[in-house]
N, C-alpha and C. Protein backbone atom coordinates (compact mmCIF):
# COMPACT_ATOMS: atom_id res chain seq x y z
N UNK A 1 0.83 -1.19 0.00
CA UNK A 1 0.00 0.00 0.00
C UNK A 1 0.88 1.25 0.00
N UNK A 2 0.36 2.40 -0.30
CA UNK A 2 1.14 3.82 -0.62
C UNK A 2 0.29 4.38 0.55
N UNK A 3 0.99 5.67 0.84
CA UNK A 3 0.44 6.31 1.87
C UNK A 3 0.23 7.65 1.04
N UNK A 4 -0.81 8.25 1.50
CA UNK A 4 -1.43 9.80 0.89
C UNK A 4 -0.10 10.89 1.01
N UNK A 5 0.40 11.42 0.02
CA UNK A 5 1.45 12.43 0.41
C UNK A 5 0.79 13.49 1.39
N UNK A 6 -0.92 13.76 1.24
CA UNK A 6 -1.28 14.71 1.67
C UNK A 6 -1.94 14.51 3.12
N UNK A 7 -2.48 13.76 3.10
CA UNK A 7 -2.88 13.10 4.60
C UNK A 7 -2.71 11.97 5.25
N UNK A 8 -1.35 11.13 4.30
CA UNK A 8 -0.89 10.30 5.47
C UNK A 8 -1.25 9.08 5.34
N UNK A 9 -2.80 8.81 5.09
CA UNK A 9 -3.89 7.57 5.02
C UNK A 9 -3.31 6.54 3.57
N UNK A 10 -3.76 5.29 3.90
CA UNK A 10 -2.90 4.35 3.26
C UNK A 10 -3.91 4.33 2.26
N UNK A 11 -3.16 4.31 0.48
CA UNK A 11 -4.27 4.06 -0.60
C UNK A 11 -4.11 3.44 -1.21
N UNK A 12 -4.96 3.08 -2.56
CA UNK A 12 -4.43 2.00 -3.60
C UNK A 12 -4.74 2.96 -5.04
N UNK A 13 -4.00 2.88 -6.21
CA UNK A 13 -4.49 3.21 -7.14
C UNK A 13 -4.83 2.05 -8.32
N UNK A 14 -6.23 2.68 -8.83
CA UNK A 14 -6.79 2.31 -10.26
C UNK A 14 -6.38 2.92 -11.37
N UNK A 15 -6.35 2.25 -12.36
CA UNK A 15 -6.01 3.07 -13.33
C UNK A 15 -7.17 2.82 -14.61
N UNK A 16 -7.43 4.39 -14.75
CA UNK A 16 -8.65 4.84 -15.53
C UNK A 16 -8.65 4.20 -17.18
N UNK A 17 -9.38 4.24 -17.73
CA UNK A 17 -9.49 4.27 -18.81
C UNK A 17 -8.19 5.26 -19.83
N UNK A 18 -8.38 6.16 -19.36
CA UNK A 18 -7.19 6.87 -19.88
C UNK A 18 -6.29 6.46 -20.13
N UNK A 19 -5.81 5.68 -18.92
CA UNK A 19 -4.46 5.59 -18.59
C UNK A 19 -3.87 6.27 -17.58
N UNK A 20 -4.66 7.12 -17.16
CA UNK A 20 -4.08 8.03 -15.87
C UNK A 20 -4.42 7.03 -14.57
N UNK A 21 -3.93 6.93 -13.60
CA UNK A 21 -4.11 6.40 -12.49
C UNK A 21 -5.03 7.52 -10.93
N UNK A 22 -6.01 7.32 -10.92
CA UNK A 22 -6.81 7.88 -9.36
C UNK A 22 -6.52 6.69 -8.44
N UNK A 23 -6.40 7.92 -7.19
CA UNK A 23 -6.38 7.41 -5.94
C UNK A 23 -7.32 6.72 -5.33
N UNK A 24 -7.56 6.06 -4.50
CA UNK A 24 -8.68 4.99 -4.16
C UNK A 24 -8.67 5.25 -2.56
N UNK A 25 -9.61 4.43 -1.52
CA UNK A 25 -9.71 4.12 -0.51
C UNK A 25 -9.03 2.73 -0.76
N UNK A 26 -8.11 2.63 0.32
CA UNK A 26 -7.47 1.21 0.49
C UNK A 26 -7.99 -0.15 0.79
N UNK A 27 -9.29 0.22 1.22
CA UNK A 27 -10.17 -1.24 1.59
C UNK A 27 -10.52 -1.45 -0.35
N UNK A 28 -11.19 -2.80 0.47
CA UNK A 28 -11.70 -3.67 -0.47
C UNK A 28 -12.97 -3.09 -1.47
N UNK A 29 -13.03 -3.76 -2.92
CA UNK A 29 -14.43 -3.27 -3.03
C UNK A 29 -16.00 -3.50 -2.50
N UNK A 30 -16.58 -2.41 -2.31
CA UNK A 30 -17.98 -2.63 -1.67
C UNK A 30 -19.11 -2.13 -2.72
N UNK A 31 -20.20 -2.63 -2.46
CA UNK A 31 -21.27 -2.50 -3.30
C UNK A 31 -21.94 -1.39 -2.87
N UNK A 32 -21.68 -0.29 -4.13
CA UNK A 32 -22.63 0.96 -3.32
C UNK A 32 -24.07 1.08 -4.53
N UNK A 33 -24.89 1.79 -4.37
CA UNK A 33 -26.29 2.13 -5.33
C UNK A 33 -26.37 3.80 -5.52
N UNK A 34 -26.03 4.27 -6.94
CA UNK A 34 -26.03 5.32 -7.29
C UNK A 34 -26.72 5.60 -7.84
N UNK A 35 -27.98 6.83 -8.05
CA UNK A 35 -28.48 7.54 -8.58
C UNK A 35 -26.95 7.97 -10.00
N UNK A 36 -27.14 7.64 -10.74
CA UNK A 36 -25.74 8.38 -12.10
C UNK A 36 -26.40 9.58 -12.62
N UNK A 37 -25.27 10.61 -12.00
CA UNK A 37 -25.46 12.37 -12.31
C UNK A 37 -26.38 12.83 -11.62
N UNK A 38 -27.20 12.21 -10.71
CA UNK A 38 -28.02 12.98 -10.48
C UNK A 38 -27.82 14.10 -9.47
N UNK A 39 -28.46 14.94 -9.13
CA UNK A 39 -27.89 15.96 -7.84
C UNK A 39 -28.24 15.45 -6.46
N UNK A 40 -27.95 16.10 -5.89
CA UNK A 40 -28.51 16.11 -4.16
C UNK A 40 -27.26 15.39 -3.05
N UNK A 41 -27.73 15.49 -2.20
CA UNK A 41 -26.37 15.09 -1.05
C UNK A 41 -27.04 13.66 -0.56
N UNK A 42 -26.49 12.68 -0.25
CA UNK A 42 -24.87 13.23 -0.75
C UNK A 42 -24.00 12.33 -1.63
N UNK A 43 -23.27 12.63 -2.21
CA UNK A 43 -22.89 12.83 -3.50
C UNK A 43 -21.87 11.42 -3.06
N UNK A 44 -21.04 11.16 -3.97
CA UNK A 44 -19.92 9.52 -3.94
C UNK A 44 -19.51 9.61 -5.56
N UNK A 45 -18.47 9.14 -5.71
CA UNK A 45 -16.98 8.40 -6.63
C UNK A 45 -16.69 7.72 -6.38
N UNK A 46 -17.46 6.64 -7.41
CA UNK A 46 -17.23 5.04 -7.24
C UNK A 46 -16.20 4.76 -8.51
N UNK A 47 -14.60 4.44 -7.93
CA UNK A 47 -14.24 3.60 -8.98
C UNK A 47 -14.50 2.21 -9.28
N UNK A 48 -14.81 1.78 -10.37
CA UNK A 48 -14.53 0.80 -10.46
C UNK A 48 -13.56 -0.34 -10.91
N UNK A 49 -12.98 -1.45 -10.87
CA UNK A 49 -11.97 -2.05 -11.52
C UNK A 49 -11.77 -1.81 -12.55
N UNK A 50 -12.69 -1.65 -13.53
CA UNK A 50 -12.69 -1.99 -14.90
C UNK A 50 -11.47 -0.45 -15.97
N UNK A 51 -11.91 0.45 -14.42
CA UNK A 51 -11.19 2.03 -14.94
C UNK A 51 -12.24 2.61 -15.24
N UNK A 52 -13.54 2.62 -15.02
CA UNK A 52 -14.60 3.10 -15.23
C UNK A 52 -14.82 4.10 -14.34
N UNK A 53 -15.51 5.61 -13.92
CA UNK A 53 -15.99 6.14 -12.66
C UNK A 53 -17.40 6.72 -13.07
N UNK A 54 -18.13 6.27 -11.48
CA UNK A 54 -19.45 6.37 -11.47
C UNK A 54 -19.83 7.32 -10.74
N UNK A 55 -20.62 9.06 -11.24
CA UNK A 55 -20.33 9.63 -10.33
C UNK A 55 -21.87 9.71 -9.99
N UNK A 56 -22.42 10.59 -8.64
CA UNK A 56 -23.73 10.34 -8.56
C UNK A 56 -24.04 10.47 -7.13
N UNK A 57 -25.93 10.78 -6.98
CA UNK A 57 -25.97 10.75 -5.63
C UNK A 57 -26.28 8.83 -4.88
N UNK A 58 -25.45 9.30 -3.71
CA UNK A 58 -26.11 7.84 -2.79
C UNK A 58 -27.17 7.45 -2.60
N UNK A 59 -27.67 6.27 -2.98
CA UNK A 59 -28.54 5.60 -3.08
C UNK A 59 -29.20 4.26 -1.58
N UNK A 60 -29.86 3.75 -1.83
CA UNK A 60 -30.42 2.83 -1.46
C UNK A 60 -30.96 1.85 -2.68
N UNK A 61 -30.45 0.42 -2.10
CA UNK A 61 -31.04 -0.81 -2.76
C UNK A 61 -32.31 -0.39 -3.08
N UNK A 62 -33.44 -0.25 -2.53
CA UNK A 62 -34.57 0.23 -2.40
C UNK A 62 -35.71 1.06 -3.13
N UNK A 63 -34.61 1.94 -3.61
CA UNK A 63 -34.92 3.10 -4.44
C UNK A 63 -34.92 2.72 -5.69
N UNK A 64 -35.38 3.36 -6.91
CA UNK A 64 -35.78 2.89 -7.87
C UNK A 64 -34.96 3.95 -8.64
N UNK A 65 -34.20 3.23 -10.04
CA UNK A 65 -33.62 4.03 -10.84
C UNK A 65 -32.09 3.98 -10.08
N UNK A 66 -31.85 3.46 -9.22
CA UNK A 66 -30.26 3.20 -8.37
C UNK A 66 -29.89 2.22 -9.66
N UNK A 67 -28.06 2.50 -9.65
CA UNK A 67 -27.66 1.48 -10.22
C UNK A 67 -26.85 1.00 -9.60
N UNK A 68 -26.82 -0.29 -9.14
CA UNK A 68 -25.61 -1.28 -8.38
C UNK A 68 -24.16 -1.24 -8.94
N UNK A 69 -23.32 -0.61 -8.14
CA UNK A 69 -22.08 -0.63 -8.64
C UNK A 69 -21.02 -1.57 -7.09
N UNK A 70 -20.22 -2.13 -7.98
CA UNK A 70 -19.05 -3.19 -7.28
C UNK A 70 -17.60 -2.02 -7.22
N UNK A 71 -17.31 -1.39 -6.00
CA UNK A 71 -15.41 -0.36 -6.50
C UNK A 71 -15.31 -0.26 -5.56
N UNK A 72 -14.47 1.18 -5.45
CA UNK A 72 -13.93 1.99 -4.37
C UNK A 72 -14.23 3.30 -4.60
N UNK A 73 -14.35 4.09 -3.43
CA UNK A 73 -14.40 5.47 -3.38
C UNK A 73 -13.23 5.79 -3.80
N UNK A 74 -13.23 7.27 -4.34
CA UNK A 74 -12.52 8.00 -4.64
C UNK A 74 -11.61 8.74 -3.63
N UNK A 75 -10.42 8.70 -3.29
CA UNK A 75 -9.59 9.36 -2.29
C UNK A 75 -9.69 10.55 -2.18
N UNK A 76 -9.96 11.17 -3.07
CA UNK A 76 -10.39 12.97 -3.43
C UNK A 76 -11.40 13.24 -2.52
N UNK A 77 -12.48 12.51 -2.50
CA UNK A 77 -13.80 12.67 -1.97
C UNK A 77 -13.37 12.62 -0.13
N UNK A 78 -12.41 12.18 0.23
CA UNK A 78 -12.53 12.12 1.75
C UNK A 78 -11.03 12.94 2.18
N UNK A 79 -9.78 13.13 1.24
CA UNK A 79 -8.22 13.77 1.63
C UNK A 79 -8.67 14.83 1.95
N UNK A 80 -8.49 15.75 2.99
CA UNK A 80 -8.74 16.91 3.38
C UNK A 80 -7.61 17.99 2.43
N UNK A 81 -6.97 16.81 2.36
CA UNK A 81 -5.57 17.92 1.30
C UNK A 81 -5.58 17.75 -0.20
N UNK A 82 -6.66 17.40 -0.75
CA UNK A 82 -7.09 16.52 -2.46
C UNK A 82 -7.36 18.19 -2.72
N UNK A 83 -7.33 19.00 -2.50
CA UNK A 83 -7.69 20.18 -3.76
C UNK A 83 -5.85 20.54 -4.11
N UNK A 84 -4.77 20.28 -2.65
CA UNK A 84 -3.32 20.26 -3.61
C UNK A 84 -2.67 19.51 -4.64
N UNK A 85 -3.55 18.41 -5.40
CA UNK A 85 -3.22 17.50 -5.99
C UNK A 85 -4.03 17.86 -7.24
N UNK A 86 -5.06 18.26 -7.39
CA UNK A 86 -5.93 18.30 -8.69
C UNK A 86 -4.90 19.45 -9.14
N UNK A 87 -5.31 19.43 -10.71
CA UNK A 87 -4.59 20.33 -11.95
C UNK A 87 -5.64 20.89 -12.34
């Protein structure tokens, strides 16, 4: 595992479709349910393996129009220090 230059916390990276590599949460993947694009809080960056990202509000199984996604959050979404790293 790598540790966050900016806060320390241990991460893993994916690498996007691009080819560029994002930062991850270091746990495992978990199954989250996203509303895709939609607005409202609160909001999640689901990578997924594939290099895919799902962006969107949090969901519930429950809810209708959720789509089941298998990843990791996005490290951006929780580094208190992720706005010194974006370009």
């Amino acid at each position: 595992m790598t540790k966050c230059r900016g806060c320390g916390e241990e991460i893993d990276f994916v690498e996007l479709r691009s080819g560029k590599f994002m930062p991850v949460e270091a746990m495992i993947s978990e199954t989250y349910y996203v509303h895709q694009g939609a607005a409202g809080a609160p909001q999640i960056v689901v990578v997924l393996n594939s290099g895919d990202v799902i962006r969107g509000r949090l969901g519930t199984q429950h809810e209708s129009g959720v789509l089941k996604v298998e990843g990791r959050e996005s490290h951006f979404a929780r580094c208190p220090k992720a706005r010194e790293f974006r370009r």
